[in-house]
N, C-alpha and C. Protein backbone atom coordinates (compact mmCIF):
# COMPACT_ATOMS: atom_id res chain seq x y z
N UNK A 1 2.59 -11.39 -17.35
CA UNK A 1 3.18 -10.12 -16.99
C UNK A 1 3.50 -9.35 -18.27
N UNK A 2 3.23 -7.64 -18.32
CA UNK A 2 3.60 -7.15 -19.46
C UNK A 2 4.64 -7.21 -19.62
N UNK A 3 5.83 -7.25 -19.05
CA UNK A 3 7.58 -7.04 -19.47
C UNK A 3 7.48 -8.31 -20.28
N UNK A 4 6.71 -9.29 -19.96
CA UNK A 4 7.43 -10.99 -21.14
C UNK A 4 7.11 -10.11 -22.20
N UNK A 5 5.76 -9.36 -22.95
CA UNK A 5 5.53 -9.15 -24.35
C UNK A 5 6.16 -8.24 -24.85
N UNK A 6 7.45 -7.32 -24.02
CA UNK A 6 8.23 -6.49 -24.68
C UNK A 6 7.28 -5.29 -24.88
N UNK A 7 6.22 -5.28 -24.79
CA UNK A 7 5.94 -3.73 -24.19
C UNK A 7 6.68 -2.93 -23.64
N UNK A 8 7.02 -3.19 -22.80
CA UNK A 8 7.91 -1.92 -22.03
C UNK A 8 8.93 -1.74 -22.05
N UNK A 9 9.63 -2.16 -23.35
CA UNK A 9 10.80 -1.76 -23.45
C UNK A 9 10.88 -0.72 -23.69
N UNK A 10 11.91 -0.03 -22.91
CA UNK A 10 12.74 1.87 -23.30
C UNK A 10 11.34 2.83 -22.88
N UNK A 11 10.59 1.78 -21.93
CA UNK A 11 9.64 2.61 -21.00
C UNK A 11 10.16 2.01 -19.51
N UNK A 12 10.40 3.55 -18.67
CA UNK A 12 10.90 3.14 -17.23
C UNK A 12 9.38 2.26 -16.50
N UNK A 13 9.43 1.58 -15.83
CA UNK A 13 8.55 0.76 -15.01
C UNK A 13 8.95 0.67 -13.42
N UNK A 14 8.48 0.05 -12.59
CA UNK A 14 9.20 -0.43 -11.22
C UNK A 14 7.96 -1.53 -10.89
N UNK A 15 8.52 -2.20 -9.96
CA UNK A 15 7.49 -3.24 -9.24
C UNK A 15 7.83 -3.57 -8.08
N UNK A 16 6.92 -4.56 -7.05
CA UNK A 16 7.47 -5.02 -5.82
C UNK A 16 9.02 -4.97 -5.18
N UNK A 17 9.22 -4.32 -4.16
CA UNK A 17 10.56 -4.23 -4.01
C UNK A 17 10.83 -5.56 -3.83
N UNK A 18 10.30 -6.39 -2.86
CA UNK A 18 10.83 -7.60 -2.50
C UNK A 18 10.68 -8.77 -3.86
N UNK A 19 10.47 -8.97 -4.69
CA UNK A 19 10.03 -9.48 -5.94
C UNK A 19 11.03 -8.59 -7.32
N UNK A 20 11.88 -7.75 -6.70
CA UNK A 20 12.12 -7.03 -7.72
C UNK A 20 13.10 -7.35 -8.79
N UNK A 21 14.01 -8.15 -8.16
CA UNK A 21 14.82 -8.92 -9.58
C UNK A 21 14.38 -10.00 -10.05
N UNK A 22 13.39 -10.59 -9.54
CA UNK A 22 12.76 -11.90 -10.72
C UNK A 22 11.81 -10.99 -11.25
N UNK A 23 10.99 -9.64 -11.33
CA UNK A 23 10.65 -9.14 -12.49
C UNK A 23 11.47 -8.65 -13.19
N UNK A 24 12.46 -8.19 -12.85
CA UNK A 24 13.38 -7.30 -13.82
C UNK A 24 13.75 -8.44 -14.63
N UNK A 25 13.76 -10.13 -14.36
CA UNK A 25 14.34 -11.14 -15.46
C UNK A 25 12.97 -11.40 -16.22
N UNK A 26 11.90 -10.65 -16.05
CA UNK A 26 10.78 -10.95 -16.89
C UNK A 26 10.66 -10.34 -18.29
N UNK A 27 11.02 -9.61 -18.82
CA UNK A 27 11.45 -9.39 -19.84
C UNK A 27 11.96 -7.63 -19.80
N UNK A 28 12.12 -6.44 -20.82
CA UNK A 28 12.65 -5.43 -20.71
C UNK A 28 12.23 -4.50 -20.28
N UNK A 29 12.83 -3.34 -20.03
CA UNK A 29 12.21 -2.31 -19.03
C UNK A 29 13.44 -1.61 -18.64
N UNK A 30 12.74 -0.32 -18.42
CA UNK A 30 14.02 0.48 -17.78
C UNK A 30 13.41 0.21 -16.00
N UNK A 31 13.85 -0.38 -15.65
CA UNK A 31 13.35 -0.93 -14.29
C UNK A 31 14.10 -0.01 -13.46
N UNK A 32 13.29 0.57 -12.28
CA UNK A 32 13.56 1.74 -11.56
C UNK A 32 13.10 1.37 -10.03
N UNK A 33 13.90 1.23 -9.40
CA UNK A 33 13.99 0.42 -8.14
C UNK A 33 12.90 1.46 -7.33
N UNK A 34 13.90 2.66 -6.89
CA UNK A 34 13.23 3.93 -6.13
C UNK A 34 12.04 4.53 -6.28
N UNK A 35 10.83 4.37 -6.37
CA UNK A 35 9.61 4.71 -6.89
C UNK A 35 8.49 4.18 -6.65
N UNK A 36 7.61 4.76 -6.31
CA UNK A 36 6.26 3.98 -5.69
C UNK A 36 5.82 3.73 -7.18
N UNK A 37 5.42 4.62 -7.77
CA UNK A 37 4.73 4.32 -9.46
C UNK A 37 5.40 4.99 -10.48
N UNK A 38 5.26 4.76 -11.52
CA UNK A 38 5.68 5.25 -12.61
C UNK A 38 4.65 4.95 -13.70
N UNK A 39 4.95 6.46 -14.13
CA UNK A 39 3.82 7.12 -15.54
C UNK A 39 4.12 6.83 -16.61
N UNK A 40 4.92 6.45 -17.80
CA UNK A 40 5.49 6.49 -18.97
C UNK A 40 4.97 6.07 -19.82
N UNK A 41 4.16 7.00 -20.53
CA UNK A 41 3.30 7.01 -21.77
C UNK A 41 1.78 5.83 -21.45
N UNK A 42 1.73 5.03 -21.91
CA UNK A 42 0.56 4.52 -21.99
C UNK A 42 0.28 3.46 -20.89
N UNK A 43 1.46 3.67 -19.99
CA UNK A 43 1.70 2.28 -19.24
C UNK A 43 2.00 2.80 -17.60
N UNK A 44 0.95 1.89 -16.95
CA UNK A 44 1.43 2.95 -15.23
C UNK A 44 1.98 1.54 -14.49
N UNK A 45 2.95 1.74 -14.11
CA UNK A 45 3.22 0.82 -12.58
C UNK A 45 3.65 1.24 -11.81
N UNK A 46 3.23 -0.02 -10.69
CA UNK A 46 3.55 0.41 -9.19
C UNK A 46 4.46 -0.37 -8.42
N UNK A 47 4.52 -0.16 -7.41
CA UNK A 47 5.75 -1.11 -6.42
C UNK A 47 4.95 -1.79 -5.39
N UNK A 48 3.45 -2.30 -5.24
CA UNK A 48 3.08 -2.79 -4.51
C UNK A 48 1.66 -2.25 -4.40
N UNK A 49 1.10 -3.03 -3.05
CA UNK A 49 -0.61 -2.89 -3.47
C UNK A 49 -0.66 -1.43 -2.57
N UNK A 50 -0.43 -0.77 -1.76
CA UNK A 50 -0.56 0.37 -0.99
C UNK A 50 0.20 1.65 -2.32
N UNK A 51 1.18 0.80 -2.97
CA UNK A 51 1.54 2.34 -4.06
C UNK A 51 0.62 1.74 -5.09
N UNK A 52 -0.32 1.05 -5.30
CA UNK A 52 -1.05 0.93 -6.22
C UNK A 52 -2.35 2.00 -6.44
N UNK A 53 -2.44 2.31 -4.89
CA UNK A 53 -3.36 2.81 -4.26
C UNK A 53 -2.94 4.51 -4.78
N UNK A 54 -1.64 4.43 -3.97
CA UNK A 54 -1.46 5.73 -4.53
C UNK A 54 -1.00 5.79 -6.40
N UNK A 55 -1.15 5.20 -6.66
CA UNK A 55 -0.72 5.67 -8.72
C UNK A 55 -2.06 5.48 -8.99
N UNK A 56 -3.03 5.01 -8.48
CA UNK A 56 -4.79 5.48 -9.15
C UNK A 56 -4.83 6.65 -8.81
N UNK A 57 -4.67 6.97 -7.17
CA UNK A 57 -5.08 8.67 -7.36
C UNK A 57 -4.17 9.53 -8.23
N UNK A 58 -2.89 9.17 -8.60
CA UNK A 58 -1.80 9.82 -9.21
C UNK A 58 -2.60 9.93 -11.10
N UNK A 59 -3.10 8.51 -11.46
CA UNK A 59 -3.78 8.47 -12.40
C UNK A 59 -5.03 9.27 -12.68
N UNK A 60 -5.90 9.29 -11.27
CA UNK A 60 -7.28 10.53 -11.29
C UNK A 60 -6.80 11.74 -11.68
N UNK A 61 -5.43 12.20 -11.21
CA UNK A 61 -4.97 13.55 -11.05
C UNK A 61 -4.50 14.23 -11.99
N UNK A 62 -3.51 12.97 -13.15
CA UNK A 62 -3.62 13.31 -13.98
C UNK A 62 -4.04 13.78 -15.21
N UNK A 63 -5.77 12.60 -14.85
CA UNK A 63 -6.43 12.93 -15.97
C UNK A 63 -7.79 14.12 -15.52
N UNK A 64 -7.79 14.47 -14.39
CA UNK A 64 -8.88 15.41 -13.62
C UNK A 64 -8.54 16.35 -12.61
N UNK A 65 -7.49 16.52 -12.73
CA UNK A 65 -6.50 17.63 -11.73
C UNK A 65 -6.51 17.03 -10.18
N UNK A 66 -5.41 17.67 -9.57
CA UNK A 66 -4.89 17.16 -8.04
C UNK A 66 -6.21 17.39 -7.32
N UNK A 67 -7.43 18.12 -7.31
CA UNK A 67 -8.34 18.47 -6.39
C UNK A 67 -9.09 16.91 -6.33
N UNK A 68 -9.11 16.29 -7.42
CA UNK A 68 -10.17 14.96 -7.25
C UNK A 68 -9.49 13.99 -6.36
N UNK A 69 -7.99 13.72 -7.01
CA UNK A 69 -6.92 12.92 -6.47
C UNK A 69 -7.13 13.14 -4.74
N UNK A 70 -6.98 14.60 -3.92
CA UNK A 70 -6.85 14.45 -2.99
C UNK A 70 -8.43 13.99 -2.24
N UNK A 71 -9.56 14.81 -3.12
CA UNK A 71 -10.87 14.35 -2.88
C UNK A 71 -11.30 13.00 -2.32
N UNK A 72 -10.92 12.02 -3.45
CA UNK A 72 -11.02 10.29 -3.36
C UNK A 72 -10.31 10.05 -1.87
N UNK A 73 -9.18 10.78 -1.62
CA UNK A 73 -8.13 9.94 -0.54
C UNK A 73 -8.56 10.40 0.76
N UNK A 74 -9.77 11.73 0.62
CA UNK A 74 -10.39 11.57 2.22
C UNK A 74 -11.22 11.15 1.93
N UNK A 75 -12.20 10.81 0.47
CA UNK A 75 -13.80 9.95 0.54
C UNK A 75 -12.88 8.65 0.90
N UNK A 76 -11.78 8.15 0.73
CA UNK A 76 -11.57 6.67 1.18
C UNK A 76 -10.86 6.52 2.51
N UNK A 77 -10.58 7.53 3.00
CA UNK A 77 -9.65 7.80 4.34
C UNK A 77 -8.36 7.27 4.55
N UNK A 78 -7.60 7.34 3.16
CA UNK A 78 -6.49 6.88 3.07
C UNK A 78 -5.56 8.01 2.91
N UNK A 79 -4.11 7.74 3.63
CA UNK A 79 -2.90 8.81 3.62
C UNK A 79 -1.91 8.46 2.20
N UNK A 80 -1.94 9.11 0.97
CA UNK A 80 -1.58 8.15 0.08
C UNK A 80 -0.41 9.29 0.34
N UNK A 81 0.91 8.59 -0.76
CA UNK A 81 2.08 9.44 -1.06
C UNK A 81 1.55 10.11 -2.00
N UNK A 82 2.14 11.48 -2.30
CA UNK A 82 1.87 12.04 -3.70
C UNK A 82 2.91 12.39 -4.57
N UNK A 83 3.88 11.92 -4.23
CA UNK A 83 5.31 12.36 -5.17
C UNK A 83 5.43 10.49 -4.88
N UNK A 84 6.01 10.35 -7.07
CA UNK A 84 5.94 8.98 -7.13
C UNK A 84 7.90 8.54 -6.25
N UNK A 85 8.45 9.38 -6.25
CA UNK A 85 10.06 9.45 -5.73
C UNK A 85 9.69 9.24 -4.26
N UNK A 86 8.98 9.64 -3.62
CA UNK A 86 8.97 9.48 -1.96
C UNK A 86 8.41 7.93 -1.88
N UNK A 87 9.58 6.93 -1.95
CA UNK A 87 9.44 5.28 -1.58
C UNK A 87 10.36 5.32 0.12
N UNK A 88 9.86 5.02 1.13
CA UNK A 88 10.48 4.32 1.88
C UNK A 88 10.82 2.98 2.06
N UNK A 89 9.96 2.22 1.11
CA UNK A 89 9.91 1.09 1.12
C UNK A 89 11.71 0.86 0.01
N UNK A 90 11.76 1.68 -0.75
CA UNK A 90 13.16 1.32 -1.68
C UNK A 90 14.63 1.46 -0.71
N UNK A 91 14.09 2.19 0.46
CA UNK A 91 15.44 2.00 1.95
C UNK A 91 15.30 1.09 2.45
N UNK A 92 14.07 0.53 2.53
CA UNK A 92 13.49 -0.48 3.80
C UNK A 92 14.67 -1.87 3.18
N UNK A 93 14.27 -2.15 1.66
CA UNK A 93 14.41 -3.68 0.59
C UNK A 93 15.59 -2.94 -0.42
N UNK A 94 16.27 -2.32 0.60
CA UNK A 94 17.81 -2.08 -0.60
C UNK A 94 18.46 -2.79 -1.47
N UNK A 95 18.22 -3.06 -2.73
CA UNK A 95 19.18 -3.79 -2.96
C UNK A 95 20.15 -4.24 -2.98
């Protein structure tokens, strides 16, 4: 896992809600519960395999504008989130 090599320290991250405090003891991170993905500099994570889904198109979009991002998600016929803050899943696994 990247948090053991101290990469991500004083870079926000998030991961699996249900898994989420035995990563946060994996090494540093500004660990951010509420969030499907997070962007911060060279490093993207997600909170699971469906927001994984959505932080690639979030990743297309950023690097090829929102038209491709939404493009991919009807060539794949998937309803992705597009704001990385809209988690229902962070109400569902409250801490």
């Amino acid at each position: 896992m990247i948090a053991k090599t101290g990469l991500l320290a004083n870079k926000n991250a998030t991961s699996n809600k249900r898994a989420f405090n035995w990563v946060k003891a994996q090494g540093p991170a500004k660990w951010i519960y509420e969030s499907r993905w997070i962007w911060d500099g060279h490093f993207v994570s997600s909170s699971g395999v469906s927001a994984g889904m959505d932080m690639a198109i979030a990743v297309c979009q950023g690097f090829f504008g929102s038209h491709l991002g939404e493009s991919i998600a009807k060539i794949i016929e998937y309803s992705p989130y597009f704001e990385a803050t809209d988690d229902p899943f962070a109400k569902l696994y409250k801490l």
